[in-house]
N, C-alpha and C. Protein backbone atom coordinates (compact mmCIF):
# COMPACT_ATOMS: atom_id res chain seq x y z
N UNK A 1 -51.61 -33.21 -71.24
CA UNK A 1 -52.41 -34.16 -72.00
C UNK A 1 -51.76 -35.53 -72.02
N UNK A 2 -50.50 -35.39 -72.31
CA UNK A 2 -49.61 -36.40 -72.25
C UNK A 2 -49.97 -37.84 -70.91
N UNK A 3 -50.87 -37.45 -70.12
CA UNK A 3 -50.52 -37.94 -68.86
C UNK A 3 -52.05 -38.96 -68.84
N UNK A 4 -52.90 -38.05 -70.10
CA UNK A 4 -54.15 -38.53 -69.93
C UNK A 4 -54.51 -39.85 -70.76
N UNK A 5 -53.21 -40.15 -71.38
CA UNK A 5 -53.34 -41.09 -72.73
C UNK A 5 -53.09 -42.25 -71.56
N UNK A 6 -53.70 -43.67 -72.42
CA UNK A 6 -53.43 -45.11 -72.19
C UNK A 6 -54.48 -45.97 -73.14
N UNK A 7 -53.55 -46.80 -72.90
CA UNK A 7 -53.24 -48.23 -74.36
C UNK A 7 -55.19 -48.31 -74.22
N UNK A 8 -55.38 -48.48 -75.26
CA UNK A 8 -56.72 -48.93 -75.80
C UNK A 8 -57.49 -47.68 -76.24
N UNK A 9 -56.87 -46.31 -75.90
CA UNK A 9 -58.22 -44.70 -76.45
C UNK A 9 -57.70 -44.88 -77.73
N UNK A 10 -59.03 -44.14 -77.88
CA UNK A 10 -58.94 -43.78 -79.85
C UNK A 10 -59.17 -42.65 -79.93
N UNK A 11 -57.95 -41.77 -80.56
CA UNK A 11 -57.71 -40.69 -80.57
C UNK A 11 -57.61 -40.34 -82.66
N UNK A 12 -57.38 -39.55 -82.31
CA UNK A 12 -57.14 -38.78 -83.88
C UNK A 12 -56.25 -37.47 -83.94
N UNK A 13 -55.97 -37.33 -84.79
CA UNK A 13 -54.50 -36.42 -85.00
C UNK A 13 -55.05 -35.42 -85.91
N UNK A 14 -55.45 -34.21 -86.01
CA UNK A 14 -56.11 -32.95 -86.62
C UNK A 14 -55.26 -32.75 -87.79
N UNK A 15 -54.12 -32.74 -87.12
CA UNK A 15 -52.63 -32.02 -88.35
C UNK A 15 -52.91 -33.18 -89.49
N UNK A 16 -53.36 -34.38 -89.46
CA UNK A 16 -53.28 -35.75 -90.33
C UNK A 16 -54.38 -36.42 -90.70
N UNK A 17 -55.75 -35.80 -90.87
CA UNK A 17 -56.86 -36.40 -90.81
C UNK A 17 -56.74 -37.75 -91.56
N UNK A 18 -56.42 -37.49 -92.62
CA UNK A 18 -55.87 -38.65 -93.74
C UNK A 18 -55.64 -40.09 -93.23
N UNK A 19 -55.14 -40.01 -91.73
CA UNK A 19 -54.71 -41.36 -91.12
C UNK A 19 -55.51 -41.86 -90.63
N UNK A 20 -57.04 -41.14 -90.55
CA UNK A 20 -57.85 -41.98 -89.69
C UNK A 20 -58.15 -41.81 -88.10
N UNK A 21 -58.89 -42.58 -87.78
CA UNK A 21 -58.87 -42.78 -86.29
C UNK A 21 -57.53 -43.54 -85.76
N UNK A 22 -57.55 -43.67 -84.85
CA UNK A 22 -55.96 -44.58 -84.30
C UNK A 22 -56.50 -44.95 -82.78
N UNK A 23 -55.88 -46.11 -82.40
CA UNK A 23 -55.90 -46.64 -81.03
C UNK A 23 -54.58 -46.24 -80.48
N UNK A 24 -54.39 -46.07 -79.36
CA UNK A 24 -53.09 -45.87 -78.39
C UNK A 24 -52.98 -47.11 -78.17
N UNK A 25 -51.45 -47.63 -78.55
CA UNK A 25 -50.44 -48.89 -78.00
C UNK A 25 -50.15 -48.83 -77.03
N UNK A 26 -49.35 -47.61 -76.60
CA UNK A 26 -48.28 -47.51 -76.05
C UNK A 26 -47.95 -46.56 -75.51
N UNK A 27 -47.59 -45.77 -74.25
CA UNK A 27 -47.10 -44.10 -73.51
C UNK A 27 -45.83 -44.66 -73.00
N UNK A 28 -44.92 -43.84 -73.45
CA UNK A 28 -43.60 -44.21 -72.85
C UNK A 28 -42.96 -43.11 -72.61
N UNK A 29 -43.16 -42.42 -71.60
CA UNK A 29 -42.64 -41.04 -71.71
C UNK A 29 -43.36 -39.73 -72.17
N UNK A 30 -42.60 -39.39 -73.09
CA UNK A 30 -43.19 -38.29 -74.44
C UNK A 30 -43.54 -39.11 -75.73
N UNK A 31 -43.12 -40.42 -75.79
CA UNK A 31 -43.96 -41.13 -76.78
C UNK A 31 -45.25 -41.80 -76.69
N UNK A 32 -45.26 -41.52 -78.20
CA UNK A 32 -46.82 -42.62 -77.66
C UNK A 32 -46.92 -43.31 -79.48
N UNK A 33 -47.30 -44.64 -78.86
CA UNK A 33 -47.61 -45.07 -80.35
C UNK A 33 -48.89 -45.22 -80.49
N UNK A 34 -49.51 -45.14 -81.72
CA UNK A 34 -50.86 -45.38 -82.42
C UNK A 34 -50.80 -45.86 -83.29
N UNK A 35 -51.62 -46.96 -83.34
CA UNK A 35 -52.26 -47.84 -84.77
C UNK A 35 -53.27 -47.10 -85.17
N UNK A 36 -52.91 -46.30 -86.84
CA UNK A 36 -53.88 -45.37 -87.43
C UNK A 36 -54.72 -46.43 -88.25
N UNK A 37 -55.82 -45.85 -88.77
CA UNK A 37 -56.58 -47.05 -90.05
C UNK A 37 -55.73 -46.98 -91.15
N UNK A 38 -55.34 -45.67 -91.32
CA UNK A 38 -54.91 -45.75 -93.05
C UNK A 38 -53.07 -45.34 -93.00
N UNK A 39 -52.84 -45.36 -91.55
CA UNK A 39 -51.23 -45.12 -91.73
C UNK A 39 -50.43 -46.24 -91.39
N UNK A 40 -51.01 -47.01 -90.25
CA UNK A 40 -50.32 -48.29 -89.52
C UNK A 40 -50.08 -47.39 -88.01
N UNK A 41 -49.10 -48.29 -87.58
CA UNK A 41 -48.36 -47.96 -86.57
C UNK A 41 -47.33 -46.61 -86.67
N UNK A 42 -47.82 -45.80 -85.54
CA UNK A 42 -47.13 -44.51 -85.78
C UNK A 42 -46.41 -44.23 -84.21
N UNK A 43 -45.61 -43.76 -83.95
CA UNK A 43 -44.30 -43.39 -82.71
C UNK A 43 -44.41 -41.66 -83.02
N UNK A 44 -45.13 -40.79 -81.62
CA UNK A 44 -45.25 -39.67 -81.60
C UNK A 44 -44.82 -39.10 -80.39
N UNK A 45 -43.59 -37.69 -80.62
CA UNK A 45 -43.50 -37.21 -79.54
C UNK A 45 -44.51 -36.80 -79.14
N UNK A 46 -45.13 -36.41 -78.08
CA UNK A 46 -46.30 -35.57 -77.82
C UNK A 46 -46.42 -34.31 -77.45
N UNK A 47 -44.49 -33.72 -76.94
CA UNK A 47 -43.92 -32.48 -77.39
C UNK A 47 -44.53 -31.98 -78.74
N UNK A 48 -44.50 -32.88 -79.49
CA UNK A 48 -44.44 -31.66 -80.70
C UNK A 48 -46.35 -31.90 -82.05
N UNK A 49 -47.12 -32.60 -81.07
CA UNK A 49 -48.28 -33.27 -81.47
C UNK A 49 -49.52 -32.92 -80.41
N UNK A 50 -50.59 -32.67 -81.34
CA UNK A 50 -51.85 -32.42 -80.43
C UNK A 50 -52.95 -33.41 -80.76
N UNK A 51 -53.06 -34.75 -79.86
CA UNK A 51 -54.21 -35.86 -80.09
C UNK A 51 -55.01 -35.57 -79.53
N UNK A 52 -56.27 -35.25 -80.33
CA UNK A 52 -57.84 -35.31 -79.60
C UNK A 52 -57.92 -36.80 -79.55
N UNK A 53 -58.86 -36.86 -78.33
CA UNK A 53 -59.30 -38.14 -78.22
C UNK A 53 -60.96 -38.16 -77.92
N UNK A 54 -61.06 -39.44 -78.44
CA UNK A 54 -62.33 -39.61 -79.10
C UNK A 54 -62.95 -40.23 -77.84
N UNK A 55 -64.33 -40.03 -77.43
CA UNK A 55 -65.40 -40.46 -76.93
C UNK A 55 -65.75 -41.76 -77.02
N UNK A 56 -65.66 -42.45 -76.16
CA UNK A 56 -66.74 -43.86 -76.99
C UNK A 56 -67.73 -43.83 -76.08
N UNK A 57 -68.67 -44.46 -76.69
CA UNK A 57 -70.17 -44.70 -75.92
C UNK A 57 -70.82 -43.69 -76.12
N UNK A 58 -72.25 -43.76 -75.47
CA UNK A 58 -72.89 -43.02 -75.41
C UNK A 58 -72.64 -41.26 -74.59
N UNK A 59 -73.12 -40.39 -74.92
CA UNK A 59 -72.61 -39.18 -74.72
C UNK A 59 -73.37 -38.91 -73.08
């Protein structure tokens, strides 16, 4: 999954609903950062994290 992320998807984090939607900053490896709505900026291994990512547009 790790491989499928890049800067601009909007993904969401299941384990954290609380945070919102989030945009991808950043893949650096096994990291990845996201700007959540209600958390800020977040730095995630992706070892130890499962991001769905969200659809945009029409289906």
């Amino acid at each position: 999954m790790s491989s499928d992320l890049f800067p601009g998807q909007r993904v969401r984090l299941p384990s954290r609903p609380d945070w919102g939607t989030g945009q991808v900053q950043s893949v650096a490896g096994d990291r990845v950062t996201v700007n959540f709505e209600n958390a800020g900026k977040v730095t995630l291994r992706l070892s130890g994290v499962a991001l769905d990512v969200l659809e945009d547009g029409p289906g």
